[in-house]
PDB file of N, CA and C in Angstrom:
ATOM      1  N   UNK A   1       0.850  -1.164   0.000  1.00  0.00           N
ATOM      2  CA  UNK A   1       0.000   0.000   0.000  1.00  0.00           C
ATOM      3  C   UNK A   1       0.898   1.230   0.000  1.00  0.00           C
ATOM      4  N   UNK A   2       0.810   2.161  -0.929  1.00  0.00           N
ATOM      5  CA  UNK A   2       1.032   3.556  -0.917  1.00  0.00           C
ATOM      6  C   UNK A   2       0.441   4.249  -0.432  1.00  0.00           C
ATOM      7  N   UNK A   3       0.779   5.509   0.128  1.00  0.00           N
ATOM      8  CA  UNK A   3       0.376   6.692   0.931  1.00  0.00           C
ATOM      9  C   UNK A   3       0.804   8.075   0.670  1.00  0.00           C
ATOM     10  N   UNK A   4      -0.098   9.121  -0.216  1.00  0.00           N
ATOM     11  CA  UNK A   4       0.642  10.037  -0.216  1.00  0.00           C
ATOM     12  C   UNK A   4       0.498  10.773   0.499  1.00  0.00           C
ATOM     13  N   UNK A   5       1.190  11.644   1.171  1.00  0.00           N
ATOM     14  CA  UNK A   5       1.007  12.611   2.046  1.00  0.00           C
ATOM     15  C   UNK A   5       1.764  14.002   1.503  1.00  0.00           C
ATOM     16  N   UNK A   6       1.362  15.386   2.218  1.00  0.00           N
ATOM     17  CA  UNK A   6       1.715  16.695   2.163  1.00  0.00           C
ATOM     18  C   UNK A   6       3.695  16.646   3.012  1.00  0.00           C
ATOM     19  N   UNK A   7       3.635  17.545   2.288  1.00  0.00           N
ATOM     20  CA  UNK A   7       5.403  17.687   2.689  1.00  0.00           C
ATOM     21  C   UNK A   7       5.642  18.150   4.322  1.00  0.00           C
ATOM     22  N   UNK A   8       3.988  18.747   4.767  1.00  0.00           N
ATOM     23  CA  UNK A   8       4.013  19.272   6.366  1.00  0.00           C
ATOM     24  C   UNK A   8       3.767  17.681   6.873  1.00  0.00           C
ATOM     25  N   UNK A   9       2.891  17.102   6.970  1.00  0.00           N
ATOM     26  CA  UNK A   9       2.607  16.116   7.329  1.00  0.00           C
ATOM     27  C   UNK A   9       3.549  14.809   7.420  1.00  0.00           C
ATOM     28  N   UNK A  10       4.384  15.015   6.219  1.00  0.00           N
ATOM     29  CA  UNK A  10       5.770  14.362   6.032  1.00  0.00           C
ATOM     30  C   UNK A  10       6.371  14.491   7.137  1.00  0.00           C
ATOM     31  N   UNK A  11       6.859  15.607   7.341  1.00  0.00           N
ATOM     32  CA  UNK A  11       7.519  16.125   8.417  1.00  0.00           C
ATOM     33  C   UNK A  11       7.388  15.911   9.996  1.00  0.00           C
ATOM     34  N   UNK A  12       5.634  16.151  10.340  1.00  0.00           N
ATOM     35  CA  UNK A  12       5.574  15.974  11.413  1.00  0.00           C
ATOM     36  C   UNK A  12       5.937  14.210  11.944  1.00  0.00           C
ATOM     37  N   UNK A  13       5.424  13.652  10.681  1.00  0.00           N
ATOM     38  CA  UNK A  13       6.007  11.998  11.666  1.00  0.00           C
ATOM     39  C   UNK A  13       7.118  11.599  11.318  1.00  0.00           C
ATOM     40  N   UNK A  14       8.307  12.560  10.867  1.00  0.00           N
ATOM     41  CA  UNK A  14       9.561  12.822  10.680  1.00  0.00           C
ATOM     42  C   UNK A  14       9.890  12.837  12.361  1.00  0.00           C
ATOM     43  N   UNK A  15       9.180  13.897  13.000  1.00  0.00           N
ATOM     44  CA  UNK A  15       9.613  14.235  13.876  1.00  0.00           C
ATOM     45  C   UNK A  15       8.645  13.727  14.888  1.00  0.00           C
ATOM     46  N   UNK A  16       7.675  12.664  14.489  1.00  0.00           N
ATOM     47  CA  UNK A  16       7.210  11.586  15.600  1.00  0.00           C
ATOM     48  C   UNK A  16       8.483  10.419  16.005  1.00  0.00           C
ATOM     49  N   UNK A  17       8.990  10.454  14.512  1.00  0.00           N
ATOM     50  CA  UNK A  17       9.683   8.984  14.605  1.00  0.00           C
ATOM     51  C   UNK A  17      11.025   9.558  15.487  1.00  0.00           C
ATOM     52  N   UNK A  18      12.010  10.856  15.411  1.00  0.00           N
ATOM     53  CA  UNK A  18      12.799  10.835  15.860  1.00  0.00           C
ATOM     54  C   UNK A  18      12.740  11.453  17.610  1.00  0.00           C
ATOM     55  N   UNK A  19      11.358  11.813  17.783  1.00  0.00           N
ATOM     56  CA  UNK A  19      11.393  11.699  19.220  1.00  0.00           C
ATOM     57  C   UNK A  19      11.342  10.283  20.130  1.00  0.00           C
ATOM     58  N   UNK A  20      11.114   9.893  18.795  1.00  0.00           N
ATOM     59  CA  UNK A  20      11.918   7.994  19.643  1.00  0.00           C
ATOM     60  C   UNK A  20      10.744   7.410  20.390  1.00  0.00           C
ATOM     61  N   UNK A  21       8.952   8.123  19.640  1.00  0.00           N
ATOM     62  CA  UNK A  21       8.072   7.451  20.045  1.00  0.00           C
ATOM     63  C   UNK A  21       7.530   5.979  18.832  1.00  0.00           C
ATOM     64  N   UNK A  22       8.033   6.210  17.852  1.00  0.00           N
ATOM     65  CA  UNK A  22       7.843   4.931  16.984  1.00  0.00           C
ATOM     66  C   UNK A  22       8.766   5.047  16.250  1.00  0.00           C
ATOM     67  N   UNK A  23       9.393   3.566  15.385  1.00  0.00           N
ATOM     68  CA  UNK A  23      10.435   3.351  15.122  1.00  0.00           C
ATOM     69  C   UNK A  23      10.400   3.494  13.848  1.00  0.00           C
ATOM     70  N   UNK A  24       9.229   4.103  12.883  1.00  0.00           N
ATOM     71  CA  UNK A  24       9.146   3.860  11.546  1.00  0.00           C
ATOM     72  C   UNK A  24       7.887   4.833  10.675  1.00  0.00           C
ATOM     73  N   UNK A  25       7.759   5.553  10.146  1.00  0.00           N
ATOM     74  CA  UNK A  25       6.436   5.618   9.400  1.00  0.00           C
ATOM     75  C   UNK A  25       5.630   4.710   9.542  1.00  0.00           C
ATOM     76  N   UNK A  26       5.540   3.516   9.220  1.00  0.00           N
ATOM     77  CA  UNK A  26       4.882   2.791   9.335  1.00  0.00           C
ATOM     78  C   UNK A  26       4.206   2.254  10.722  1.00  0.00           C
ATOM     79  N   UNK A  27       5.360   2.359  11.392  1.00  0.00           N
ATOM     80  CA  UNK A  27       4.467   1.930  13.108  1.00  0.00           C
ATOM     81  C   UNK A  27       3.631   2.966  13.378  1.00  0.00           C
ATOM     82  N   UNK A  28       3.966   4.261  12.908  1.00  0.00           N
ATOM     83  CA  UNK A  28       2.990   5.672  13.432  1.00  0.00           C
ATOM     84  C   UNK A  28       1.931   5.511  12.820  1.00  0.00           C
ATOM     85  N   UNK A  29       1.679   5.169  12.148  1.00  0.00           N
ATOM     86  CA  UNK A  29       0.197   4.627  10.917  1.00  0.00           C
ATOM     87  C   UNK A  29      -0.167   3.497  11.583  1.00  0.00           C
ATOM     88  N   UNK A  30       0.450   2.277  11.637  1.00  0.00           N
ATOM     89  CA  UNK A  30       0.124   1.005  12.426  1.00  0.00           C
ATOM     90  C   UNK A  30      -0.627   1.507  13.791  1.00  0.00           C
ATOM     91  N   UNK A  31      -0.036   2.561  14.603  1.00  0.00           N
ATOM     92  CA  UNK A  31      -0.655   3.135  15.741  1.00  0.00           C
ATOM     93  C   UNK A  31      -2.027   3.739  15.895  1.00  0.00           C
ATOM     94  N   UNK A  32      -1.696   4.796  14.652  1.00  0.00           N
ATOM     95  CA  UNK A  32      -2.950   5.304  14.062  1.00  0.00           C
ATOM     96  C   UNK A  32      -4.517   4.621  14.086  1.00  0.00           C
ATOM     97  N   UNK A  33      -4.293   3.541  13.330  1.00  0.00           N
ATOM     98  CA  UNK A  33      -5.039   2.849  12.816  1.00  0.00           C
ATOM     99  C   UNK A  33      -5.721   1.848  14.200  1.00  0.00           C
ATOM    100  N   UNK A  34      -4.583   0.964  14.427  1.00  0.00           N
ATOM    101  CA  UNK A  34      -4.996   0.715  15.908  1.00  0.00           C
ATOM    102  C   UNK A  34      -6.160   1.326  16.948  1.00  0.00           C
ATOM    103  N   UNK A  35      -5.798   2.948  17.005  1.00  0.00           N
ATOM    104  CA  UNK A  35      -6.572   3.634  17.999  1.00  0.00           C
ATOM    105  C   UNK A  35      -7.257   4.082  17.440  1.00  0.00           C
ATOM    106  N   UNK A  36      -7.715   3.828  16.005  1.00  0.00           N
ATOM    107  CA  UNK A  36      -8.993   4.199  15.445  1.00  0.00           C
ATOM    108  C   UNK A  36      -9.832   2.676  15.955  1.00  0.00           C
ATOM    109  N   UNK A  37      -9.656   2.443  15.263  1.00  0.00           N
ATOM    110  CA  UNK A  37     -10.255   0.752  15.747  1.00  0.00           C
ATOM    111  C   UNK A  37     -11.099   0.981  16.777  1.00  0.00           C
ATOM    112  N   UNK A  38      -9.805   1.314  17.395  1.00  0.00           N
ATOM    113  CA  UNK A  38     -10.436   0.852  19.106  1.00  0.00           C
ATOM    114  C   UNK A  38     -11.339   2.370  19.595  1.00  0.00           C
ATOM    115  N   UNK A  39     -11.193   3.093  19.094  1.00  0.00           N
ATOM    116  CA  UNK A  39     -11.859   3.965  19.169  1.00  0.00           C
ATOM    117  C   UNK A  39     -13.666   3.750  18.529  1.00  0.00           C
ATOM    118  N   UNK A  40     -13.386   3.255  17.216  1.00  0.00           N
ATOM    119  CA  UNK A  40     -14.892   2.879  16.266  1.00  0.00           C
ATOM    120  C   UNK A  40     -15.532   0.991  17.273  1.00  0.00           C
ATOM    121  N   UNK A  41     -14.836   0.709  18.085  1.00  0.00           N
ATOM    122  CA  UNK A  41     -15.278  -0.388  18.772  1.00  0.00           C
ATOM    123  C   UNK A  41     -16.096   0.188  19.875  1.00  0.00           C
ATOM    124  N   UNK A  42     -15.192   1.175  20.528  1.00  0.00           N
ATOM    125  CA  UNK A  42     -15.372   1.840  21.937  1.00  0.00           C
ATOM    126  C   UNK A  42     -16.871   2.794  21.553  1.00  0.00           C
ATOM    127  N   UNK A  43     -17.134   3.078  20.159  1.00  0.00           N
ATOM    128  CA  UNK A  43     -18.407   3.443  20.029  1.00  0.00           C
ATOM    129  C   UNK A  43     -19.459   2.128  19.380  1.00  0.00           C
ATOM    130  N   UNK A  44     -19.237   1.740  18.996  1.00  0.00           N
ATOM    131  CA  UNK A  44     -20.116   0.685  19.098  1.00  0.00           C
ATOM    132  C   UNK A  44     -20.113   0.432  17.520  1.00  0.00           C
ATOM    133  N   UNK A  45     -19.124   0.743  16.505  1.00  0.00           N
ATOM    134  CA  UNK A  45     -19.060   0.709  15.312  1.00  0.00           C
ATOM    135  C   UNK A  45     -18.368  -0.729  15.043  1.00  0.00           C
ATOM    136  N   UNK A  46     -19.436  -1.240  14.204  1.00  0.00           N
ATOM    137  CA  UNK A  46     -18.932  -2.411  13.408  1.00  0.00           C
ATOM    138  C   UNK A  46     -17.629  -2.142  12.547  1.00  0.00           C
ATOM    139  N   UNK A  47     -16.490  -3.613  12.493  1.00  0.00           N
ATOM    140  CA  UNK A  47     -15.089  -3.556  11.864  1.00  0.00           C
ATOM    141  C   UNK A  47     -15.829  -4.045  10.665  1.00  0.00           C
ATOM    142  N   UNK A  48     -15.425  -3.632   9.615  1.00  0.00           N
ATOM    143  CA  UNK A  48     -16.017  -4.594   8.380  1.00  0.00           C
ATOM    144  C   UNK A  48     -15.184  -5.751   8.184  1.00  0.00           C
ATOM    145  N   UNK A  49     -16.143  -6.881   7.318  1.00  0.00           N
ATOM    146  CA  UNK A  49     -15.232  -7.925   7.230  1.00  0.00           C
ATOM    147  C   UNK A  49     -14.873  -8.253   5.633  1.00  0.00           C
ATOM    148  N   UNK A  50     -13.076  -8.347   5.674  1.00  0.00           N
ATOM    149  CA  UNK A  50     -13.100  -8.326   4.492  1.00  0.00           C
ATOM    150  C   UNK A  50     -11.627  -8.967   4.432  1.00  0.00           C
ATOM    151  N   UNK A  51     -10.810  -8.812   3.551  1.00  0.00           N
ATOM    152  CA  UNK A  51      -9.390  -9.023   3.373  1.00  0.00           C
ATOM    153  C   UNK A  51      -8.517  -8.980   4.621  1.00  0.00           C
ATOM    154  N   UNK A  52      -9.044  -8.113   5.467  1.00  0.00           N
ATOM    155  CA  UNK A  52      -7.669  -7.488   6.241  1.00  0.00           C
ATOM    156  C   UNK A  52      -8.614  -8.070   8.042  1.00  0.00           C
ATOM    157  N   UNK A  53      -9.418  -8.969   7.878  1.00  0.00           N
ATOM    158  CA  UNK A  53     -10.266  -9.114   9.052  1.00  0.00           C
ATOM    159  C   UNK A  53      -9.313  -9.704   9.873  1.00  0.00           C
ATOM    160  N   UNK A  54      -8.196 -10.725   9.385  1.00  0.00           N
ATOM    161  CA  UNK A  54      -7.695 -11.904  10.391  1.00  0.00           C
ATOM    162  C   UNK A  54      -6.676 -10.776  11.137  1.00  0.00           C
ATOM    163  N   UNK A  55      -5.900  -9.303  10.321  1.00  0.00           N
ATOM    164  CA  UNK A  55      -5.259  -8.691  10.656  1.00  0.00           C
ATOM    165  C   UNK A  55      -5.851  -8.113  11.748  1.00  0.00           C
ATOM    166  N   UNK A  56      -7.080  -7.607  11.241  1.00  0.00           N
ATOM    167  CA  UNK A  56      -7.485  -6.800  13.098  1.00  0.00           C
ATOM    168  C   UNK A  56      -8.024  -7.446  13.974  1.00  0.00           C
ATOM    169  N   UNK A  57      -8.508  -9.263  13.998  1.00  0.00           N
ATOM    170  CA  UNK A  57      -8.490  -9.817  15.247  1.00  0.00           C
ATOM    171  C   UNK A  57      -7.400 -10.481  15.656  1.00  0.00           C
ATOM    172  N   UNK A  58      -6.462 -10.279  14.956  1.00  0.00           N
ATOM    173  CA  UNK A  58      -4.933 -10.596  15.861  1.00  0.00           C
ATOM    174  C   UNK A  58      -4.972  -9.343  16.926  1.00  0.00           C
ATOM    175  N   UNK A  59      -4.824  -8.378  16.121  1.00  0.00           N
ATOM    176  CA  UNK A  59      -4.848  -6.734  16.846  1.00  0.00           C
ATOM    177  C   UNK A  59      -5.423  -7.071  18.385  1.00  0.00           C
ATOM    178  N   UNK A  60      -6.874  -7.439  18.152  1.00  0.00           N
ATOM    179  CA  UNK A  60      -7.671  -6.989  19.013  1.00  0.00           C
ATOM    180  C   UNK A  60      -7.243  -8.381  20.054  1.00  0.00           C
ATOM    181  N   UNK A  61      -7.169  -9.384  19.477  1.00  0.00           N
ATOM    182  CA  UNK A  61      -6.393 -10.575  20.717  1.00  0.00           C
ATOM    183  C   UNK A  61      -4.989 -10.274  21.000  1.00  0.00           C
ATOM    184  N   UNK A  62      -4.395  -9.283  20.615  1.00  0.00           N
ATOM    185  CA  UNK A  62      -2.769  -8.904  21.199  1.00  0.00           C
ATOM    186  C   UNK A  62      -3.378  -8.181  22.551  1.00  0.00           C
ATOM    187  N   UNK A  63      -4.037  -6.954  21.611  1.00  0.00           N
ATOM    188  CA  UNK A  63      -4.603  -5.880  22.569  1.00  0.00           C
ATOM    189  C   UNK A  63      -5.405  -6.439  24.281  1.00  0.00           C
ATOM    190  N   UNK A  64      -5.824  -7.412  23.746  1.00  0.00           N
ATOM    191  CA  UNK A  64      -6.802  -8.123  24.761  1.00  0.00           C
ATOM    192  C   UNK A  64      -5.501  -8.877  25.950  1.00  0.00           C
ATOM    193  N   UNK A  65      -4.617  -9.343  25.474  1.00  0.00           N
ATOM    194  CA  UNK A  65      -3.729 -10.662  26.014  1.00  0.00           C
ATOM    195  C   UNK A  65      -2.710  -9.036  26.909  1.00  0.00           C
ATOM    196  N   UNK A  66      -2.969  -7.873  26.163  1.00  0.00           N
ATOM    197  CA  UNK A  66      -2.205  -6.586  27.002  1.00  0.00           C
ATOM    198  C   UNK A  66      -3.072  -6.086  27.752  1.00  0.00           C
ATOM    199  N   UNK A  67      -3.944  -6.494  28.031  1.00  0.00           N
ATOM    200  CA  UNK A  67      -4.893  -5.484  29.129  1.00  0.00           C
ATOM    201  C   UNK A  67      -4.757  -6.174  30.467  1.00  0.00           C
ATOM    202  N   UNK A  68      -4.333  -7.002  30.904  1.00  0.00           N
ATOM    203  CA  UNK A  68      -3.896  -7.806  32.546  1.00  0.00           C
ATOM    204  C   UNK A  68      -4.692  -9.202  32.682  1.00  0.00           C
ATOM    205  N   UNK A  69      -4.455  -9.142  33.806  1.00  0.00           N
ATOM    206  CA  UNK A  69      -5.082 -10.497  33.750  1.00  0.00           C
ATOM    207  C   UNK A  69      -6.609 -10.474  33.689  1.00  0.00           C
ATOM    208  N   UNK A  70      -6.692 -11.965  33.040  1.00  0.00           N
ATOM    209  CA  UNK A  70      -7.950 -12.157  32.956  1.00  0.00           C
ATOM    210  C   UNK A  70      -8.495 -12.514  34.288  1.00  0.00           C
ATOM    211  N   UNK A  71     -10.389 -12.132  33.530  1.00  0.00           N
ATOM    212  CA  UNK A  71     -11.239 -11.970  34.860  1.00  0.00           C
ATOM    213  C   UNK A  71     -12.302 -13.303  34.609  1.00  0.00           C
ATOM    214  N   UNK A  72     -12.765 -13.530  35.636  1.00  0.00           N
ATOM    215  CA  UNK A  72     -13.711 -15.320  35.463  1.00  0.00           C
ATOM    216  C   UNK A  72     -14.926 -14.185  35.211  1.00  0.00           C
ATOM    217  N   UNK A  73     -15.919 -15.155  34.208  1.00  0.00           N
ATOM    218  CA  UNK A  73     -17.008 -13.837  33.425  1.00  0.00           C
ATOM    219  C   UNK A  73     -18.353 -14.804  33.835  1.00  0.00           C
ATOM    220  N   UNK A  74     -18.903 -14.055  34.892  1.00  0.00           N
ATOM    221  CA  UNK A  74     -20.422 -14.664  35.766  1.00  0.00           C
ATOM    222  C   UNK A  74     -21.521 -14.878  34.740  1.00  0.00           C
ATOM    223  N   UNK A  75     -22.546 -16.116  34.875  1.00  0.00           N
ATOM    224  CA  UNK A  75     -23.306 -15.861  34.205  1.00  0.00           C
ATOM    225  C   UNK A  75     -24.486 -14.238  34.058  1.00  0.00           C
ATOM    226  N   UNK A  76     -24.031 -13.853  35.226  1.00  0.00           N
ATOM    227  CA  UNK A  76     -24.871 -12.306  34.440  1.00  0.00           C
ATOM    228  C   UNK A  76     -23.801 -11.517  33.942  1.00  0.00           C
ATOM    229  N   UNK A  77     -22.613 -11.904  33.839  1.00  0.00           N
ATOM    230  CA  UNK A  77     -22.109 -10.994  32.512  1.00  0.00           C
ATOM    231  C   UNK A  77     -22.806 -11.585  31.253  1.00  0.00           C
ATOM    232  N   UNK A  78     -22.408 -12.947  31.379  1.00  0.00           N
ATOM    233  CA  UNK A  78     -22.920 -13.070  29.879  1.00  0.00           C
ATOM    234  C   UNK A  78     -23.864 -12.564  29.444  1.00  0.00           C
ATOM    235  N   UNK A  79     -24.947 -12.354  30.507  1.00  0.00           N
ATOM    236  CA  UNK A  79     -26.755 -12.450  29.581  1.00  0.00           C
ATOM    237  C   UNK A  79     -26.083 -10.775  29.553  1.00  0.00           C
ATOM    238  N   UNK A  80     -25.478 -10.007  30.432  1.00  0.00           N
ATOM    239  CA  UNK A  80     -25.527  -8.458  29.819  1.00  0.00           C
ATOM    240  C   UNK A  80     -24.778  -8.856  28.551  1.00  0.00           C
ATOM    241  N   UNK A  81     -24.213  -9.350  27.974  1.00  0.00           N
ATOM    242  CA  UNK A  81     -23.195  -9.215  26.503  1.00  0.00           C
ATOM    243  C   UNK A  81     -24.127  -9.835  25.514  1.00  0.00           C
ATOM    244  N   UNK A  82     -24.993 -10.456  26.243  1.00  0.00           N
ATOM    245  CA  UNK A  82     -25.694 -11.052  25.223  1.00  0.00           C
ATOM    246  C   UNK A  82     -27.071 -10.112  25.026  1.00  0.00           C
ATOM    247  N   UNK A  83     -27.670  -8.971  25.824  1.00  0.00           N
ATOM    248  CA  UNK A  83     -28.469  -8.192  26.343  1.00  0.00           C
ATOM    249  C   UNK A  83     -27.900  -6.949  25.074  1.00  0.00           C
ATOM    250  N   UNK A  84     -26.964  -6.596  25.321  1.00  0.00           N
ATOM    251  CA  UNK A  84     -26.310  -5.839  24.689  1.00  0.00           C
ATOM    252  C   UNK A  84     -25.632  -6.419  23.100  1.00  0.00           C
ATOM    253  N   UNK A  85     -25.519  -7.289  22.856  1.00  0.00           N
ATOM    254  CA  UNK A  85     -25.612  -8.035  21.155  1.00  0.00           C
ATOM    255  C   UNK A  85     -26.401  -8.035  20.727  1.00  0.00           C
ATOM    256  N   UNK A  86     -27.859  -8.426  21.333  1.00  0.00           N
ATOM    257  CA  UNK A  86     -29.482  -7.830  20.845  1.00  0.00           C
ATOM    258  C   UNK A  86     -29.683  -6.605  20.362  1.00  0.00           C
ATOM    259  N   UNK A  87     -28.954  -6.033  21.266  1.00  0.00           N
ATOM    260  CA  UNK A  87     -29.336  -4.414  21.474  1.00  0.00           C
ATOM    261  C   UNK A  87     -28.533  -4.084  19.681  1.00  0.00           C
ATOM    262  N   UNK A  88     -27.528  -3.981  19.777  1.00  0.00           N
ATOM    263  CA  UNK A  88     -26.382  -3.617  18.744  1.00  0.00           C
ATOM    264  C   UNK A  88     -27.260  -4.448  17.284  1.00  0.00           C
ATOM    265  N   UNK A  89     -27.666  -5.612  17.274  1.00  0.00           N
ATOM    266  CA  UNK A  89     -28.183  -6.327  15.979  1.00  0.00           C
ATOM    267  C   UNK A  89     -29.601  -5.631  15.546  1.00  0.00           C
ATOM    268  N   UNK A  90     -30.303  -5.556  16.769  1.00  0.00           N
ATOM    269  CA  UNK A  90     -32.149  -4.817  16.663  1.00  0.00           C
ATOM    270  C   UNK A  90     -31.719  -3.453  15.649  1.00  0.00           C
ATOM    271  N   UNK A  91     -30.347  -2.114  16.329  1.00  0.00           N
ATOM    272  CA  UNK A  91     -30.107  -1.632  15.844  1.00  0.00           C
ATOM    273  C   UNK A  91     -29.636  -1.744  14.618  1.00  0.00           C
ATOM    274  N   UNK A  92     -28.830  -2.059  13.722  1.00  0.00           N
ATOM    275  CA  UNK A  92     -28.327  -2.524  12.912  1.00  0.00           C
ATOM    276  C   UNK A  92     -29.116  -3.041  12.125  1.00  0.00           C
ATOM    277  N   UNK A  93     -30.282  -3.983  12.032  1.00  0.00           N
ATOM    278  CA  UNK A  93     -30.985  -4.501  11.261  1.00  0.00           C
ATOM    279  C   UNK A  93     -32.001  -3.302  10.592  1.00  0.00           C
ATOM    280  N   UNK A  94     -32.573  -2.291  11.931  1.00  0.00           N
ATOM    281  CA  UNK A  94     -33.408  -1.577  11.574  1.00  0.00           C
ATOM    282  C   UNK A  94     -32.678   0.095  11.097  1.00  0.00           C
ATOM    283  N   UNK A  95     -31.845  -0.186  10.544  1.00  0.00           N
ATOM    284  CA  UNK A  95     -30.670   1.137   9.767  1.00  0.00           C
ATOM    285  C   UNK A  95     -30.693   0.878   8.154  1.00  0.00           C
TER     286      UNK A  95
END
């Protein structure tokens, strides 16, 4: 994949990469993208599924295996996740 960008914009992750917060153009985009994700999850936005799906549930099982330890999940979590998958599909169907 190509990317063109403005010669300012060039610059600024010129000077992302050499403040020694990512090691590459590419990780600053890799980052990018990441915290969009998780941002369009954190609102309740569907990932589409397509070519690049197995790529963002690695993402999201890295991301997951980095958040601490796991927690034992009660049966009233489930029925809320499952309370709330209703909720998200009812919506979705009727859009």
């Amino acid at each position: 994949m190509n990317i063109s960008l403005s010669d300012s914009l060039k610059g600024f992750i010129e000077t992302q990469i050499q403040s020694g917060r990512y090691e590459s153009p590419s990780a600053y985009v890799e980052t990018l993208i990441r915290e969009d994700a998780k941002r369009q999850r954190e609102a309740g936005e569907a990932l589409p599924v397509d070519a690049h799906f197995d790529a963002r549930v690695e993402a999201l099982l890295q991301e997951a295996e980095e958040s601490g330890e796991p927690q034992e999940v009660t049966p009233e979590d489930w029925d809320g996740i499952e309370r709330e998958a209703m909720t998200i599909l009812k919506t979705r169907q009727s859009a």
